[in-house]
PDB file of N, CA and C in Angstrom:
ATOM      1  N   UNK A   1     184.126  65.675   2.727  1.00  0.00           N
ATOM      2  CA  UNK A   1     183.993  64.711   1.663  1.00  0.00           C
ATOM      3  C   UNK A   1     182.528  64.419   1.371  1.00  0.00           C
ATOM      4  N   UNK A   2     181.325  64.174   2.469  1.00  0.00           N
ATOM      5  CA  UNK A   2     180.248  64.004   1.858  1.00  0.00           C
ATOM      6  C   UNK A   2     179.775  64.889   1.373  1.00  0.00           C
ATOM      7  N   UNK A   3     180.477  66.643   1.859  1.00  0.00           N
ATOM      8  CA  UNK A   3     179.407  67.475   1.417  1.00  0.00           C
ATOM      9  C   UNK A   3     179.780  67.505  -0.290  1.00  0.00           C
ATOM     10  N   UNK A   4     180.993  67.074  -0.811  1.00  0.00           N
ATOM     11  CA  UNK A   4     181.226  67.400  -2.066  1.00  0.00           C
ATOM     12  C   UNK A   4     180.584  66.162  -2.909  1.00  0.00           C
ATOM     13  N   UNK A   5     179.925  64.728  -2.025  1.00  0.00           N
ATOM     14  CA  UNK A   5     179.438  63.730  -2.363  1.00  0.00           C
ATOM     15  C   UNK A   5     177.729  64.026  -2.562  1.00  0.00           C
ATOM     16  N   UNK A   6     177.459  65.301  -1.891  1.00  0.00           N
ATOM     17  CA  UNK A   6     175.968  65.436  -1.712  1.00  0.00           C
ATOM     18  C   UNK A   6     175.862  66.825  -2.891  1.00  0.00           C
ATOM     19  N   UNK A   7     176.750  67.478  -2.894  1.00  0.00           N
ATOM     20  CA  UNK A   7     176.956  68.251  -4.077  1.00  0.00           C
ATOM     21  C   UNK A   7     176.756  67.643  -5.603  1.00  0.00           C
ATOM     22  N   UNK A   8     177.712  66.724  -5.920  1.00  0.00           N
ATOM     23  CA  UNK A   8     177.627  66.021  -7.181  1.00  0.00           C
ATOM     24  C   UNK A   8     178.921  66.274  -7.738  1.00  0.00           C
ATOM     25  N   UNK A   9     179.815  67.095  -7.537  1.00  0.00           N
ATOM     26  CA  UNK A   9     180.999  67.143  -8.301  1.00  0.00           C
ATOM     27  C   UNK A   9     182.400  67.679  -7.459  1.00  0.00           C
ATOM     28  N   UNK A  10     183.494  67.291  -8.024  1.00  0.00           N
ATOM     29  CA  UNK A  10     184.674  66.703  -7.331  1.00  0.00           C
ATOM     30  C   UNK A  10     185.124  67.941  -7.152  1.00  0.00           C
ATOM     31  N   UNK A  11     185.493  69.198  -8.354  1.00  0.00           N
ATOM     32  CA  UNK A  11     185.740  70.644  -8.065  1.00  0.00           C
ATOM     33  C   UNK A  11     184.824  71.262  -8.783  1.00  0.00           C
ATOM     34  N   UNK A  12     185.011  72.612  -8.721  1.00  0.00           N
ATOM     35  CA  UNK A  12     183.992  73.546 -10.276  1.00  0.00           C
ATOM     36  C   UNK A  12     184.982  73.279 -11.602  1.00  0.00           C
ATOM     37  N   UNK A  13     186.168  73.040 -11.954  1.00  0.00           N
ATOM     38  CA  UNK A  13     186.659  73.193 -13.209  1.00  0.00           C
ATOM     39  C   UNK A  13     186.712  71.676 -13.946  1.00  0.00           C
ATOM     40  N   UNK A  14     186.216  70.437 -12.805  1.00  0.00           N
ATOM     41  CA  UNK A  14     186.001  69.357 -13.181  1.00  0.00           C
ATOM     42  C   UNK A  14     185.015  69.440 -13.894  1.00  0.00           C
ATOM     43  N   UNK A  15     184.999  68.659 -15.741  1.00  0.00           N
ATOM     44  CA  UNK A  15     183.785  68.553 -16.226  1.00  0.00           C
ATOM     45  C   UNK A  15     183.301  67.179 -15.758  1.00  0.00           C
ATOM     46  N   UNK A  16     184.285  66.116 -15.508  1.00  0.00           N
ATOM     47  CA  UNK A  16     183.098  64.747 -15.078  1.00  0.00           C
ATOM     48  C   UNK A  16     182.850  64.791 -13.625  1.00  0.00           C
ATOM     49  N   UNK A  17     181.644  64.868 -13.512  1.00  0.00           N
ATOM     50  CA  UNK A  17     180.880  64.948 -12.010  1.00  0.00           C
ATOM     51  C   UNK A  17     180.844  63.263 -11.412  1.00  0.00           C
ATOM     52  N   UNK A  18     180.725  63.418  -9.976  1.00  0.00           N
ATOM     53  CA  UNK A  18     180.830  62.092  -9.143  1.00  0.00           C
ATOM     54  C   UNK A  18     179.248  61.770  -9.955  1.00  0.00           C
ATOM     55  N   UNK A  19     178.828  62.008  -9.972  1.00  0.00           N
ATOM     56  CA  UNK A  19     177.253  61.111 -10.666  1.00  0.00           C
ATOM     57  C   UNK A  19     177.362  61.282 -12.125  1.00  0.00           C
ATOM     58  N   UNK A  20     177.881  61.430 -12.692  1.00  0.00           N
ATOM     59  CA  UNK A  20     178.118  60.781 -13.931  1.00  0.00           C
ATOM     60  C   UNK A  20     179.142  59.579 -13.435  1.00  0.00           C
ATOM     61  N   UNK A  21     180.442  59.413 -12.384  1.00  0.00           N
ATOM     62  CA  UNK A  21     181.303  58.272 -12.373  1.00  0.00           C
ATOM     63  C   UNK A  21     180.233  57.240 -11.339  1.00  0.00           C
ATOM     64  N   UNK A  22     179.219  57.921 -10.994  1.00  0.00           N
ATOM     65  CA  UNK A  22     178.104  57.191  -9.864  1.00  0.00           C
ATOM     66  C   UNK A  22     177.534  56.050 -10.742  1.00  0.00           C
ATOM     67  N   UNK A  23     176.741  56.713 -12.186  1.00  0.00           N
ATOM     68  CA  UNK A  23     175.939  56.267 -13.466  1.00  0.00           C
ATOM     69  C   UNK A  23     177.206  54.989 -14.005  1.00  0.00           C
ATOM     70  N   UNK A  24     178.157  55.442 -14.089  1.00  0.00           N
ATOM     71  CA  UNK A  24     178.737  54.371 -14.630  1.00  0.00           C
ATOM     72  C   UNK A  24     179.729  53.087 -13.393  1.00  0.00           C
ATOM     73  N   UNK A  25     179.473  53.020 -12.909  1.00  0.00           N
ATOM     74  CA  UNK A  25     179.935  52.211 -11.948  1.00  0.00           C
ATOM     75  C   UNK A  25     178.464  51.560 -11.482  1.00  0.00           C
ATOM     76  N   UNK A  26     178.925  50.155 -11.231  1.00  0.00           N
ATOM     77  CA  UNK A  26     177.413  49.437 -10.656  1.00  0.00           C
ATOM     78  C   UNK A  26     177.737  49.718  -9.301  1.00  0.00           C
ATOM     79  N   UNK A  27     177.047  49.932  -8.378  1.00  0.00           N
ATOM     80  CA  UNK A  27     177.258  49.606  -7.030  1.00  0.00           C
ATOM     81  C   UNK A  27     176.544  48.804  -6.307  1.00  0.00           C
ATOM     82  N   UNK A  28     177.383  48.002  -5.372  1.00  0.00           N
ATOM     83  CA  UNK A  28     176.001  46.605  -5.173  1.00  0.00           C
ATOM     84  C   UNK A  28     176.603  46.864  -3.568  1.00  0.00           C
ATOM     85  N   UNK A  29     177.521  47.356  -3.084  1.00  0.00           N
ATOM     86  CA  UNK A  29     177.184  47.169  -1.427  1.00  0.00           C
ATOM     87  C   UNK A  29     177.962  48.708  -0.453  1.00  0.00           C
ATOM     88  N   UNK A  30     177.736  48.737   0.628  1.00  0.00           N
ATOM     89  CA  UNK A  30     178.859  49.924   0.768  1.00  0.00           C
ATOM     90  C   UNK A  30     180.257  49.593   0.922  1.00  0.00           C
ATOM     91  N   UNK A  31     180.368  48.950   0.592  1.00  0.00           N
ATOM     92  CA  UNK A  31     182.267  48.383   0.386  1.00  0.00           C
ATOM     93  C   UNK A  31     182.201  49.389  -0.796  1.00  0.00           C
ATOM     94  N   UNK A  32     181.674  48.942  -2.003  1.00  0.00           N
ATOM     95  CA  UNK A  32     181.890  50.066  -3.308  1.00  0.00           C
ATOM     96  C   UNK A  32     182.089  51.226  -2.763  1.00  0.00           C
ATOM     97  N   UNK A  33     181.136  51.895  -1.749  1.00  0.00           N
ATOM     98  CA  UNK A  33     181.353  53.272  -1.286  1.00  0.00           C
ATOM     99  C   UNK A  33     182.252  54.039  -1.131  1.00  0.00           C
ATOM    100  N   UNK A  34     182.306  52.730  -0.043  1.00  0.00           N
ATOM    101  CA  UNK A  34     183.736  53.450   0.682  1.00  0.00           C
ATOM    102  C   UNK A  34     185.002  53.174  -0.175  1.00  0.00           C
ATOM    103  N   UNK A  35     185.299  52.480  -0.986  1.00  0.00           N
ATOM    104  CA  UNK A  35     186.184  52.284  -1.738  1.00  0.00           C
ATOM    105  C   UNK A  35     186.413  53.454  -2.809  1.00  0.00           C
ATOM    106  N   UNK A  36     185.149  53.916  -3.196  1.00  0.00           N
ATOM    107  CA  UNK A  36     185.078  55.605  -4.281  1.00  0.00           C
ATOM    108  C   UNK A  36     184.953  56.712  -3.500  1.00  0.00           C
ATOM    109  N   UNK A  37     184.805  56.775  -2.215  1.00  0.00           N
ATOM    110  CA  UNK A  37     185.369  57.852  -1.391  1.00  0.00           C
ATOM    111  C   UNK A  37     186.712  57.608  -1.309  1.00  0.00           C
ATOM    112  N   UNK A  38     187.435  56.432  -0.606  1.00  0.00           N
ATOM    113  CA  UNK A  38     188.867  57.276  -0.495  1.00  0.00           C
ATOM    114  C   UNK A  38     189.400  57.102  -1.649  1.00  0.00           C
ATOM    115  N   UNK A  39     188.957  56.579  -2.810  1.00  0.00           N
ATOM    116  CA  UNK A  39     189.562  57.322  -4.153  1.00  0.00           C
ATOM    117  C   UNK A  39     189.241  58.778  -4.491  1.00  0.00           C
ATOM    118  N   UNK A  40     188.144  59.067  -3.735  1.00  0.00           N
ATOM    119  CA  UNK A  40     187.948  60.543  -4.176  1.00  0.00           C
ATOM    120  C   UNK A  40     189.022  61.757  -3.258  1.00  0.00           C
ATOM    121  N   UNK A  41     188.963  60.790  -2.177  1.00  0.00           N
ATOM    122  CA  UNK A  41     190.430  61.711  -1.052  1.00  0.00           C
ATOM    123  C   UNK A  41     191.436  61.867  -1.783  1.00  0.00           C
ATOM    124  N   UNK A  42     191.995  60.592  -2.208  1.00  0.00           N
ATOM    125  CA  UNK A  42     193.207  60.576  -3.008  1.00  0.00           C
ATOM    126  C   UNK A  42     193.223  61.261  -3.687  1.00  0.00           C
ATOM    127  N   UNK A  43     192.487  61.377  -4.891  1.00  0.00           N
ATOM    128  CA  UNK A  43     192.509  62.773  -5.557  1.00  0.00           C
ATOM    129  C   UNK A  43     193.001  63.807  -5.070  1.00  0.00           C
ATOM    130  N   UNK A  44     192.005  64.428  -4.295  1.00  0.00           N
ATOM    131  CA  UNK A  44     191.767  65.347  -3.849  1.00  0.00           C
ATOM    132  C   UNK A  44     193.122  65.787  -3.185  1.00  0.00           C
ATOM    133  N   UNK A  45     193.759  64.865  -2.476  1.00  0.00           N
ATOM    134  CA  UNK A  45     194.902  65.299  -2.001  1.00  0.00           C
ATOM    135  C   UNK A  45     196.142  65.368  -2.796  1.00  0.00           C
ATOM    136  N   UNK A  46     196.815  64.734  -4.136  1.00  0.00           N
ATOM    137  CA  UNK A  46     197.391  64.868  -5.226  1.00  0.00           C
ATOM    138  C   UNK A  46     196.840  66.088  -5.494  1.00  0.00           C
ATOM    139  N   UNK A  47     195.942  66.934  -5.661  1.00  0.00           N
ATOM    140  CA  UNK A  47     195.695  68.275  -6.653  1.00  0.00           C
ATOM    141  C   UNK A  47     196.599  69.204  -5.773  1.00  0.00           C
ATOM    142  N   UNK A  48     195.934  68.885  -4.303  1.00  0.00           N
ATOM    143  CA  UNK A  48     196.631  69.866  -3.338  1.00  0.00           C
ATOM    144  C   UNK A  48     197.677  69.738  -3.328  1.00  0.00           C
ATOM    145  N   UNK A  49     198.542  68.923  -3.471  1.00  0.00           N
ATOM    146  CA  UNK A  49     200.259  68.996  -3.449  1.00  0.00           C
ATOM    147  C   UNK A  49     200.246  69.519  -4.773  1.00  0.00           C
ATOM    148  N   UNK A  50     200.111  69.216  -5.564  1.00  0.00           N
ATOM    149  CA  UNK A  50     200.421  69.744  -6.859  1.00  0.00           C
ATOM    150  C   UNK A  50     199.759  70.876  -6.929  1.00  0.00           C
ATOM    151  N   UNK A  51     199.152  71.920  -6.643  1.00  0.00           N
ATOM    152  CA  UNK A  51     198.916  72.695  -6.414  1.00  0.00           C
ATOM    153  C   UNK A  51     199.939  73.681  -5.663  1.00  0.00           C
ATOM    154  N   UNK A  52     200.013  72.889  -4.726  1.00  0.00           N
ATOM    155  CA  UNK A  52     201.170  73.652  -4.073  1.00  0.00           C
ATOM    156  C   UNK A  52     202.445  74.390  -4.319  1.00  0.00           C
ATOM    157  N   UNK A  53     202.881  73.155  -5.486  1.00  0.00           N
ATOM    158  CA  UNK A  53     204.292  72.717  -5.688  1.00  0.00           C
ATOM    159  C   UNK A  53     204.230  73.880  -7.013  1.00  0.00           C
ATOM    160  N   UNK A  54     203.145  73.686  -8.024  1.00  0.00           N
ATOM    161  CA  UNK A  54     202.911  74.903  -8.826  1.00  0.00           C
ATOM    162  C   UNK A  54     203.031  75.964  -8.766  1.00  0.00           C
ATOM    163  N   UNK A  55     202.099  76.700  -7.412  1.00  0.00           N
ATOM    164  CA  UNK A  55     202.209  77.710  -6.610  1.00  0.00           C
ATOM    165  C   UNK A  55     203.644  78.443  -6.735  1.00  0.00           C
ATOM    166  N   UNK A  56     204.788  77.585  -5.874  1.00  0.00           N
ATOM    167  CA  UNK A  56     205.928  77.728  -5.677  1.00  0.00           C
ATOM    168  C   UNK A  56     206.672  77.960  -6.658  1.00  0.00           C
ATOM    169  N   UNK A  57     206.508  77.080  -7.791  1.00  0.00           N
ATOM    170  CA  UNK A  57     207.581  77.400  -9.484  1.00  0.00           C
ATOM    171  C   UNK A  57     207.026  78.658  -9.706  1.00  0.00           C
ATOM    172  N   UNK A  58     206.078  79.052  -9.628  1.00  0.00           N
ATOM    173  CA  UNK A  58     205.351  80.065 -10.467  1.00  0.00           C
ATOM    174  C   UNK A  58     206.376  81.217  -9.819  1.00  0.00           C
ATOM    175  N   UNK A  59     206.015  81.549  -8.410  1.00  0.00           N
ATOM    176  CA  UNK A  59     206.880  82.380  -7.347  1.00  0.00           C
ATOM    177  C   UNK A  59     208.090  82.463  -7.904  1.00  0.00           C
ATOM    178  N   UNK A  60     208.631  81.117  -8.108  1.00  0.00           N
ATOM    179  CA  UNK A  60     210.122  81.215  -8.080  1.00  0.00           C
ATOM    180  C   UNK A  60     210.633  82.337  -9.251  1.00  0.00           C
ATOM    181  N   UNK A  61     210.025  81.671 -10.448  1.00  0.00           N
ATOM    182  CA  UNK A  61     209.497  82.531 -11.790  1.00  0.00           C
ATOM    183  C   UNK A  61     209.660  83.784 -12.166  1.00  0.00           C
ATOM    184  N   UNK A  62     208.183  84.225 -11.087  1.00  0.00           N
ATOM    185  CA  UNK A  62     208.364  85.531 -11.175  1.00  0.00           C
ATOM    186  C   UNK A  62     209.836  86.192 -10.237  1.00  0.00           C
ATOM    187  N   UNK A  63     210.220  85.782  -9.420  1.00  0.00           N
ATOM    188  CA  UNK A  63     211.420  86.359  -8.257  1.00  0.00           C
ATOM    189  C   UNK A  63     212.603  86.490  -9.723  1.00  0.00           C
ATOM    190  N   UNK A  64     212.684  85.357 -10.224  1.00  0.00           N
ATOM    191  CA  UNK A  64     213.807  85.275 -11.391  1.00  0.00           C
ATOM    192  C   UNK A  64     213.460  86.394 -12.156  1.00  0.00           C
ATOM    193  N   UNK A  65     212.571  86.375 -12.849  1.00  0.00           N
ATOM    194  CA  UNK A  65     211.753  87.479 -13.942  1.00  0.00           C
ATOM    195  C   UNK A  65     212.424  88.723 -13.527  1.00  0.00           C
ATOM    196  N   UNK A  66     211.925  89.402 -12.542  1.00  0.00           N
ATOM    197  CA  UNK A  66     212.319  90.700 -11.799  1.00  0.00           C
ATOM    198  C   UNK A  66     214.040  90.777 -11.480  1.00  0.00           C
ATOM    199  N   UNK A  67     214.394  89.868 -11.208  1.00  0.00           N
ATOM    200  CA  UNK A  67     216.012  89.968 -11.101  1.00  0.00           C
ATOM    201  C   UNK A  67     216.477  90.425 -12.614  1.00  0.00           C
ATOM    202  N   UNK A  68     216.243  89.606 -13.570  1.00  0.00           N
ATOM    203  CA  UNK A  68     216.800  89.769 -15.100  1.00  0.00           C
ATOM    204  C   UNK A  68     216.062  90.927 -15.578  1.00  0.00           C
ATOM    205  N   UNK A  69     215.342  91.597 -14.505  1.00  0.00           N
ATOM    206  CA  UNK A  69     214.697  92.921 -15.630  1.00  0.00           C
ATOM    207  C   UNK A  69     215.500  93.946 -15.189  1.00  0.00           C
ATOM    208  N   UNK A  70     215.527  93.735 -13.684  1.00  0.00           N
ATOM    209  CA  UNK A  70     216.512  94.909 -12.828  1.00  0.00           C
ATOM    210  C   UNK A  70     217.614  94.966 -13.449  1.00  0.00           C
ATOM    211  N   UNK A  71     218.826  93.608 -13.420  1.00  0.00           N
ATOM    212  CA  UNK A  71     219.561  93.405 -14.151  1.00  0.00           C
ATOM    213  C   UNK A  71     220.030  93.956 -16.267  1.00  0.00           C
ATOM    214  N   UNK A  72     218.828  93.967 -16.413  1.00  0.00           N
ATOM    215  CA  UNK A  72     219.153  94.709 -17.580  1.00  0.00           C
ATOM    216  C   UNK A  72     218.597  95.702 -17.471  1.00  0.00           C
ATOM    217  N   UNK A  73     218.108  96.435 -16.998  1.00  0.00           N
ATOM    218  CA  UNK A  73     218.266  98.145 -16.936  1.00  0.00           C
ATOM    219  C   UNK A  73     219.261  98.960 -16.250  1.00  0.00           C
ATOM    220  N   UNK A  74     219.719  97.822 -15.479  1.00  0.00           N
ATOM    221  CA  UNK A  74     221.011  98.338 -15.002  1.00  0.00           C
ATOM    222  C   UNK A  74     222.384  98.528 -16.039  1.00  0.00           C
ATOM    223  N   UNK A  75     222.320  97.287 -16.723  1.00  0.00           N
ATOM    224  CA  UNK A  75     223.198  97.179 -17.720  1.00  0.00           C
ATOM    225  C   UNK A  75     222.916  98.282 -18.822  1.00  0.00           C
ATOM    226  N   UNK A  76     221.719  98.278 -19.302  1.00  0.00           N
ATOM    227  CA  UNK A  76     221.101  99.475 -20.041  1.00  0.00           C
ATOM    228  C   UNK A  76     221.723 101.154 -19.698  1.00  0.00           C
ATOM    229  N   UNK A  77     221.209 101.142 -18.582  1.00  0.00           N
ATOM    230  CA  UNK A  77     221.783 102.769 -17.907  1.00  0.00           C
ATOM    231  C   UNK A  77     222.985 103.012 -17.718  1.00  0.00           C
ATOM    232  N   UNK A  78     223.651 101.867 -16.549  1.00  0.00           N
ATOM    233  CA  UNK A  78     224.596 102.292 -15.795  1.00  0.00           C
ATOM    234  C   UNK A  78     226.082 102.110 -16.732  1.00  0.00           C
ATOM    235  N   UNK A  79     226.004 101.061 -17.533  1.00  0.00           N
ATOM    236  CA  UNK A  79     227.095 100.420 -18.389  1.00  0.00           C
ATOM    237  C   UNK A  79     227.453 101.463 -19.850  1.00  0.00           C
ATOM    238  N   UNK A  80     226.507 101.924 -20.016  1.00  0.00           N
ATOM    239  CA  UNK A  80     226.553 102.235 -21.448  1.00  0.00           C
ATOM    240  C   UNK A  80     226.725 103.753 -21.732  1.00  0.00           C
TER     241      UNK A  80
END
């Protein structure tokens, strides 16, 4: 977490960087800090499940895809 805090930005495909949300937020003690780090965890950990869960539909997707192609060339050849 700090190294992505000493970096400046949350991922590469993020366009708003932690110092642009740094610039707009006042910060007056490290309570603020720590309070925009584990909002930045939180994030961070929502992408990864959802990431995940994406991952998986996509899989599922393609597994379906390939069944209905097999499936109609079979029907194509073998039926007709």
């Amino acid at each position: 977490m700090i190294e992505l805090l000493k970096r400046g930005f949350l991922r590469k495909n993020n366009s708003l960087t932690i110092k642009e949300n740094f610039s707009k937020i006042n910060i007056q003690n490290t309570e603020d800090i720590e309070k925009i780090k584990e909002e930045i965890e939180a994030i961070n950990l929502v992408f990864e499940k959802f990431k995940k869960k994406f991952d998986f539909l996509i899989l599922i997707c393609l597994i379906s895809l390939f069944i209905n192609i097999f499936l109609l060339i079979y029907l194509i050849f073998f039926l007709l």
